[in-house]
PDB file of N, CA and C in Angstrom:
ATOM      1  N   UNK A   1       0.844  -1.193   0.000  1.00  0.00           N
ATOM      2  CA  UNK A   1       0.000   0.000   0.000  1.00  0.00           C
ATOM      3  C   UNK A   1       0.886   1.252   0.000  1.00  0.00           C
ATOM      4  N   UNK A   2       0.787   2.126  -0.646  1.00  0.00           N
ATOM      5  CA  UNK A   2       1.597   3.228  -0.836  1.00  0.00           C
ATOM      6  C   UNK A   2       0.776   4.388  -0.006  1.00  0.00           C
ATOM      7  N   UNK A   3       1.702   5.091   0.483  1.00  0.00           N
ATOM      8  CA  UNK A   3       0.554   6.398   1.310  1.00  0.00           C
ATOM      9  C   UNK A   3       0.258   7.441   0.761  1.00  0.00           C
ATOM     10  N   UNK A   4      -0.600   8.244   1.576  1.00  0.00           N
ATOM     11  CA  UNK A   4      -0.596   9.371   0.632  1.00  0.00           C
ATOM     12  C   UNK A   4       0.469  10.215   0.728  1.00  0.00           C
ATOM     13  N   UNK A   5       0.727  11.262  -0.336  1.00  0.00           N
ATOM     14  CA  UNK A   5       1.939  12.035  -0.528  1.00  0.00           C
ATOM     15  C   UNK A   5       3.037  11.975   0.008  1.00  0.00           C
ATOM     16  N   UNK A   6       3.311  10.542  -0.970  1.00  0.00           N
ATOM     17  CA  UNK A   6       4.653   9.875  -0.870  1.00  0.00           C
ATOM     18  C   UNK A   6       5.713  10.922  -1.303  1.00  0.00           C
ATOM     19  N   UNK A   7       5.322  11.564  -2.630  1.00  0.00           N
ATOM     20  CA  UNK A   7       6.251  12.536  -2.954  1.00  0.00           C
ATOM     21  C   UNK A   7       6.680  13.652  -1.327  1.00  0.00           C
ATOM     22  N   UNK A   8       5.920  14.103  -1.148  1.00  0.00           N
ATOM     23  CA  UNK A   8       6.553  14.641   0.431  1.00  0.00           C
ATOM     24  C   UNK A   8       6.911  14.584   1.167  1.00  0.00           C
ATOM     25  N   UNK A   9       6.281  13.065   1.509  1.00  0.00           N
ATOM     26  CA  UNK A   9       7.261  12.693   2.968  1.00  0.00           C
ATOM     27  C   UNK A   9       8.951  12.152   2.456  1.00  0.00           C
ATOM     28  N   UNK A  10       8.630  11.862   1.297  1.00  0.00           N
ATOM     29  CA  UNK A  10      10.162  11.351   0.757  1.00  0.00           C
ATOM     30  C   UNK A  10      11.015  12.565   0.593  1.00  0.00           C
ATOM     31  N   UNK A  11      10.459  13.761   0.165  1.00  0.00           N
ATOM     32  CA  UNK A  11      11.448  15.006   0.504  1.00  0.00           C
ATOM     33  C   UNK A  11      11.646  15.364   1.951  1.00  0.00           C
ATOM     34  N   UNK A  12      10.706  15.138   2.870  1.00  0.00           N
ATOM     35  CA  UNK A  12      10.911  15.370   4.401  1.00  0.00           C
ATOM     36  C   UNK A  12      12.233  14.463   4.971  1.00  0.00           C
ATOM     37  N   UNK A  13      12.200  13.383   4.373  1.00  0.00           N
ATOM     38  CA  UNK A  13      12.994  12.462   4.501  1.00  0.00           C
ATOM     39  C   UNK A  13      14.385  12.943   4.286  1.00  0.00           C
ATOM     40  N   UNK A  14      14.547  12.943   2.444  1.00  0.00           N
ATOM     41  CA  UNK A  14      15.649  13.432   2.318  1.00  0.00           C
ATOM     42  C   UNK A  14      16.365  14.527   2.913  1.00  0.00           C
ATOM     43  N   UNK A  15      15.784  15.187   3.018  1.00  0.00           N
ATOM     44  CA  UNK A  15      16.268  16.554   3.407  1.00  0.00           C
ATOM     45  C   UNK A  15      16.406  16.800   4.668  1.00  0.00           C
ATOM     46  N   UNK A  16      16.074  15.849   5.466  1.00  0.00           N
ATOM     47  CA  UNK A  16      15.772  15.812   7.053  1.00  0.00           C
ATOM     48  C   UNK A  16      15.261  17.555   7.462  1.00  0.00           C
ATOM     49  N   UNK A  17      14.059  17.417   7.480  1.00  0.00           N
ATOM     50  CA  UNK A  17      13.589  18.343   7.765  1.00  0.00           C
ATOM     51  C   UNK A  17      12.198  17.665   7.923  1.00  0.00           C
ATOM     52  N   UNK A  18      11.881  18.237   9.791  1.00  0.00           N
ATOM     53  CA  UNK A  18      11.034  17.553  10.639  1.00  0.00           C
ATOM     54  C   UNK A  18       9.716  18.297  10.456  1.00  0.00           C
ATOM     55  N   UNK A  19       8.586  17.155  10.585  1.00  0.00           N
ATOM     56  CA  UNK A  19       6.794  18.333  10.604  1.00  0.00           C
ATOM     57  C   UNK A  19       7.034  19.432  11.560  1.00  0.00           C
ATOM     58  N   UNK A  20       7.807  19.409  12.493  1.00  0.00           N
ATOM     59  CA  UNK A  20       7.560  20.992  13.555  1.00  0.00           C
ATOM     60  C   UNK A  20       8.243  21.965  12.531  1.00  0.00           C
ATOM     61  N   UNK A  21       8.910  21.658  12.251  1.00  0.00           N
ATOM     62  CA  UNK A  21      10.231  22.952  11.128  1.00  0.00           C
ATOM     63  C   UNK A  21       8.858  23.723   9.572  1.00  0.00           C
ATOM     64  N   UNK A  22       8.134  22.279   9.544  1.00  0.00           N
ATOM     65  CA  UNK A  22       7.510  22.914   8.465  1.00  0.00           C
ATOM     66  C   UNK A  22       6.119  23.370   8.869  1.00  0.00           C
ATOM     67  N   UNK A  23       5.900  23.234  10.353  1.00  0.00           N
ATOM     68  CA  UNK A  23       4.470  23.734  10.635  1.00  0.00           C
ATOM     69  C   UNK A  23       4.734  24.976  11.358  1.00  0.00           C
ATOM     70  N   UNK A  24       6.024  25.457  11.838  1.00  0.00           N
ATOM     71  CA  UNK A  24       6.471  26.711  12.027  1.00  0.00           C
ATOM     72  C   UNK A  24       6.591  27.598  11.112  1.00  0.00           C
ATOM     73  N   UNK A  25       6.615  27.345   9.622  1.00  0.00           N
ATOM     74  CA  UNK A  25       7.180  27.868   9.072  1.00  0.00           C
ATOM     75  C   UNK A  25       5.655  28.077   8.095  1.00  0.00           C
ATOM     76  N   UNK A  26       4.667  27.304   8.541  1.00  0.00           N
ATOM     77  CA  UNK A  26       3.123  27.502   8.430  1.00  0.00           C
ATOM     78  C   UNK A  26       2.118  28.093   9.047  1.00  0.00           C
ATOM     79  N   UNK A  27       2.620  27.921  10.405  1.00  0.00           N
ATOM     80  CA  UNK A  27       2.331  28.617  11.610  1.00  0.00           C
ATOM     81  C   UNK A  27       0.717  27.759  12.353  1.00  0.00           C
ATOM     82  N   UNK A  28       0.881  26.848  12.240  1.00  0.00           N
ATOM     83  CA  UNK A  28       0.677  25.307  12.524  1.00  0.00           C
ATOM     84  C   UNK A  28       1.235  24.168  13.403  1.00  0.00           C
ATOM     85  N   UNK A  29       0.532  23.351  14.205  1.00  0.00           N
ATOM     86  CA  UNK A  29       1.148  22.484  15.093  1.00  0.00           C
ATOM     87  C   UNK A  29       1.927  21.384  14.294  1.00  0.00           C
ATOM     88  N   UNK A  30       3.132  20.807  14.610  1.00  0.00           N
ATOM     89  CA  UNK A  30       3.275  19.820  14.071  1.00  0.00           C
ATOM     90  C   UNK A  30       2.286  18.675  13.890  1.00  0.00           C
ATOM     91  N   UNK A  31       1.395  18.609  14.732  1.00  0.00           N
ATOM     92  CA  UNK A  31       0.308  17.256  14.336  1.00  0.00           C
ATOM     93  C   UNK A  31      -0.467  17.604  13.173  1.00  0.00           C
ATOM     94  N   UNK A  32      -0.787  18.791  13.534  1.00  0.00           N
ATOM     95  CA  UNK A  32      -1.951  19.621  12.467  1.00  0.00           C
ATOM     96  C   UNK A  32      -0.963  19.164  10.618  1.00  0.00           C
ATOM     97  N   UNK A  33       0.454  19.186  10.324  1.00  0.00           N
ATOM     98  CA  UNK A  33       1.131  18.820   9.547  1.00  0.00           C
ATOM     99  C   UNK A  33       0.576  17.116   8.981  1.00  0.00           C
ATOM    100  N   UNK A  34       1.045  16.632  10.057  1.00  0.00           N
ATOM    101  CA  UNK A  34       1.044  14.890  10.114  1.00  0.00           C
ATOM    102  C   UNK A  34      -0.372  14.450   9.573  1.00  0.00           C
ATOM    103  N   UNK A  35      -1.608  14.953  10.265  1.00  0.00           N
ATOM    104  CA  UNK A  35      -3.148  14.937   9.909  1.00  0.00           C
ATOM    105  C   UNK A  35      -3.180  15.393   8.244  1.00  0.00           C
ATOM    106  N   UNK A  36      -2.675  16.173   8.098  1.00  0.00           N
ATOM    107  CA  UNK A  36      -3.027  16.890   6.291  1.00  0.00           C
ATOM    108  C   UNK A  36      -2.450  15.705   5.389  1.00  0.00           C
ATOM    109  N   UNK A  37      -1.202  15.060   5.969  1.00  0.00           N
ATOM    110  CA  UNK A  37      -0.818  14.163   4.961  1.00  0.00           C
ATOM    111  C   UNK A  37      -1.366  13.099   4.794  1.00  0.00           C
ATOM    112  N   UNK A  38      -2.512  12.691   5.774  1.00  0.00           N
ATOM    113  CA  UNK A  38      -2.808  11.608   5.554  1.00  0.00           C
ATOM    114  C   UNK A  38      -3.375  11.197   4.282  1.00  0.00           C
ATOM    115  N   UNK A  39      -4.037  12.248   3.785  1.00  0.00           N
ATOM    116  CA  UNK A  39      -4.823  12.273   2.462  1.00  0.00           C
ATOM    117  C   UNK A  39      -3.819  13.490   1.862  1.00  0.00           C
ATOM    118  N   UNK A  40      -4.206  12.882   0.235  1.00  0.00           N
ATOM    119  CA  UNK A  40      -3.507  13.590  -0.611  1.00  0.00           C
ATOM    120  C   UNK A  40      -4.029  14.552  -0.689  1.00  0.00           C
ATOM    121  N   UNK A  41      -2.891  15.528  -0.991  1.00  0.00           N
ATOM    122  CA  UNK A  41      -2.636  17.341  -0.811  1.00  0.00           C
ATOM    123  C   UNK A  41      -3.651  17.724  -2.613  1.00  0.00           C
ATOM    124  N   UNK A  42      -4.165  18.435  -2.785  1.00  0.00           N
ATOM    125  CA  UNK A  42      -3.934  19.435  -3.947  1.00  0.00           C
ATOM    126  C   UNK A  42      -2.944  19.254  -4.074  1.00  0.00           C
ATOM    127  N   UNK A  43      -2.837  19.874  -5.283  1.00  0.00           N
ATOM    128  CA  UNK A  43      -1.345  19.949  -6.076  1.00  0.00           C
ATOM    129  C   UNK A  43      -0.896  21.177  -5.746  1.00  0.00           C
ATOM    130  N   UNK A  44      -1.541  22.623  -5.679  1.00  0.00           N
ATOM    131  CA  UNK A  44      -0.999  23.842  -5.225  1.00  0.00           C
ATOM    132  C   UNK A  44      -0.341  23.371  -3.514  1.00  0.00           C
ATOM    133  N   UNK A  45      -1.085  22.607  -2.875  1.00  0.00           N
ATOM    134  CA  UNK A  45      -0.995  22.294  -1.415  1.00  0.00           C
ATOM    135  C   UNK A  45       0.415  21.598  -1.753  1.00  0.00           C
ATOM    136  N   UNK A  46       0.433  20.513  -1.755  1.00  0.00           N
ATOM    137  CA  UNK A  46       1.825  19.940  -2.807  1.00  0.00           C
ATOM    138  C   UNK A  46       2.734  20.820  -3.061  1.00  0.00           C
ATOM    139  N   UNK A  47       2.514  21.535  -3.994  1.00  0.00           N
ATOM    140  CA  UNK A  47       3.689  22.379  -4.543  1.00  0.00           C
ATOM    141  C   UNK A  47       4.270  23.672  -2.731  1.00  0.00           C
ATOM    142  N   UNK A  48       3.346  23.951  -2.094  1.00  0.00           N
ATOM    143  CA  UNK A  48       3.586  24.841  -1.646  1.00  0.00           C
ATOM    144  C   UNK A  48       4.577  23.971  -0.104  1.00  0.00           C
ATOM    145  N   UNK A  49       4.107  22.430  -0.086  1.00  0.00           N
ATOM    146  CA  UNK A  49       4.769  21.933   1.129  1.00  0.00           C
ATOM    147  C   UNK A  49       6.290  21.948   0.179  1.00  0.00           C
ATOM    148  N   UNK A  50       6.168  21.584  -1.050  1.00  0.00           N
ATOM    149  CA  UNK A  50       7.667  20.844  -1.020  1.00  0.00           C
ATOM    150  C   UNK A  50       8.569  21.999  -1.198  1.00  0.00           C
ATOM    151  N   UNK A  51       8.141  23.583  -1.818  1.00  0.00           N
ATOM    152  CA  UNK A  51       8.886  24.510  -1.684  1.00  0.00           C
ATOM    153  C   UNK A  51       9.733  24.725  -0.094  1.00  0.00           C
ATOM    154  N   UNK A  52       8.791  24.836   0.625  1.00  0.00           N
ATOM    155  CA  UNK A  52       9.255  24.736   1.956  1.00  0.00           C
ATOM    156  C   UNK A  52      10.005  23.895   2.708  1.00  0.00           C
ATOM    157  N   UNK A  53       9.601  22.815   2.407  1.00  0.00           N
ATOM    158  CA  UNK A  53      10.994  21.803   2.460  1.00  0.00           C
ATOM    159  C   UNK A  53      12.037  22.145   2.020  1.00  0.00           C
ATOM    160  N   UNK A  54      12.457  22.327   0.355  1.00  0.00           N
ATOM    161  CA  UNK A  54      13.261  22.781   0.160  1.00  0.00           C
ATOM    162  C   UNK A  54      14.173  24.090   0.295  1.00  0.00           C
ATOM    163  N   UNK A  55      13.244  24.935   0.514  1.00  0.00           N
ATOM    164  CA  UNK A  55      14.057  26.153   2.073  1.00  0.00           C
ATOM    165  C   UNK A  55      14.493  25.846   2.814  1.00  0.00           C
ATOM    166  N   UNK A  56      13.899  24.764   3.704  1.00  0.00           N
ATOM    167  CA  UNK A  56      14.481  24.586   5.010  1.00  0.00           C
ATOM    168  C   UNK A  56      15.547  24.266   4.627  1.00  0.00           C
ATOM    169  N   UNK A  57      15.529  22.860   4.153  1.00  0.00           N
ATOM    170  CA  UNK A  57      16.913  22.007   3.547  1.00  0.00           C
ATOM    171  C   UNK A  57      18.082  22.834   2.981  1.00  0.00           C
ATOM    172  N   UNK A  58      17.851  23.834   2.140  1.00  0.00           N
ATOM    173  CA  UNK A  58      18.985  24.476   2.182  1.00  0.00           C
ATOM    174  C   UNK A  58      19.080  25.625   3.097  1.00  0.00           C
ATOM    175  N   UNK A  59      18.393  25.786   4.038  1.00  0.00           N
ATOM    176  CA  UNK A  59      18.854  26.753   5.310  1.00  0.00           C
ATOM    177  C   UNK A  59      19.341  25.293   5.921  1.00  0.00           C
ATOM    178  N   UNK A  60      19.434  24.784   6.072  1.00  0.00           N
ATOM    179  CA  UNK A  60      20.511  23.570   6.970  1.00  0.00           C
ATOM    180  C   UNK A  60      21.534  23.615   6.360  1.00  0.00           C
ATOM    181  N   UNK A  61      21.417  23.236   4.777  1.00  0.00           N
ATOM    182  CA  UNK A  61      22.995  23.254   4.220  1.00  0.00           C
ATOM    183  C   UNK A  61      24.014  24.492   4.553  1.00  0.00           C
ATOM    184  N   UNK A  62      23.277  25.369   4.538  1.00  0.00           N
ATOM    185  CA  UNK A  62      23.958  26.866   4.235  1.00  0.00           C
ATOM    186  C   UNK A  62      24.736  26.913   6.012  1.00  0.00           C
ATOM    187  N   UNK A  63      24.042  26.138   6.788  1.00  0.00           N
ATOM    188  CA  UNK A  63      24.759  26.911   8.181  1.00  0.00           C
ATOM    189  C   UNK A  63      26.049  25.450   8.279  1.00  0.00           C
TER     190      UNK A  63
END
């Protein structure tokens, strides 16, 4: 069984960047994060988590 928005959690993954980092940065509880993924995102919803991932991820690289 594949979950929903595999594409995301597999960038959360890579990038190690945790649901609190991206629900701060939403201004959102980390659970409130974990609950949205259960079911698949929109695609704008989609596009707008994995941008943010990829901020974070390179605000980690950069320090």
């Amino acid at each position: 069984m594949i979950k929903a928005n595999s594409e995301v959690r597999t960038a959360m993954k890579a990038g190690k960047v945790p649901a609190w980092a991206i629900g701060a940065e939403i201004g959102v509880h980390e659970n409130t994060i974990l609950r949205r993924l259960r079911f698949e995102l929109s695609e704008p919803e989609k596009q707008k988590y994995l941008s943010i991932i990829d901020k974070l991820s390179a605000e980690k690289c950069a320090k």
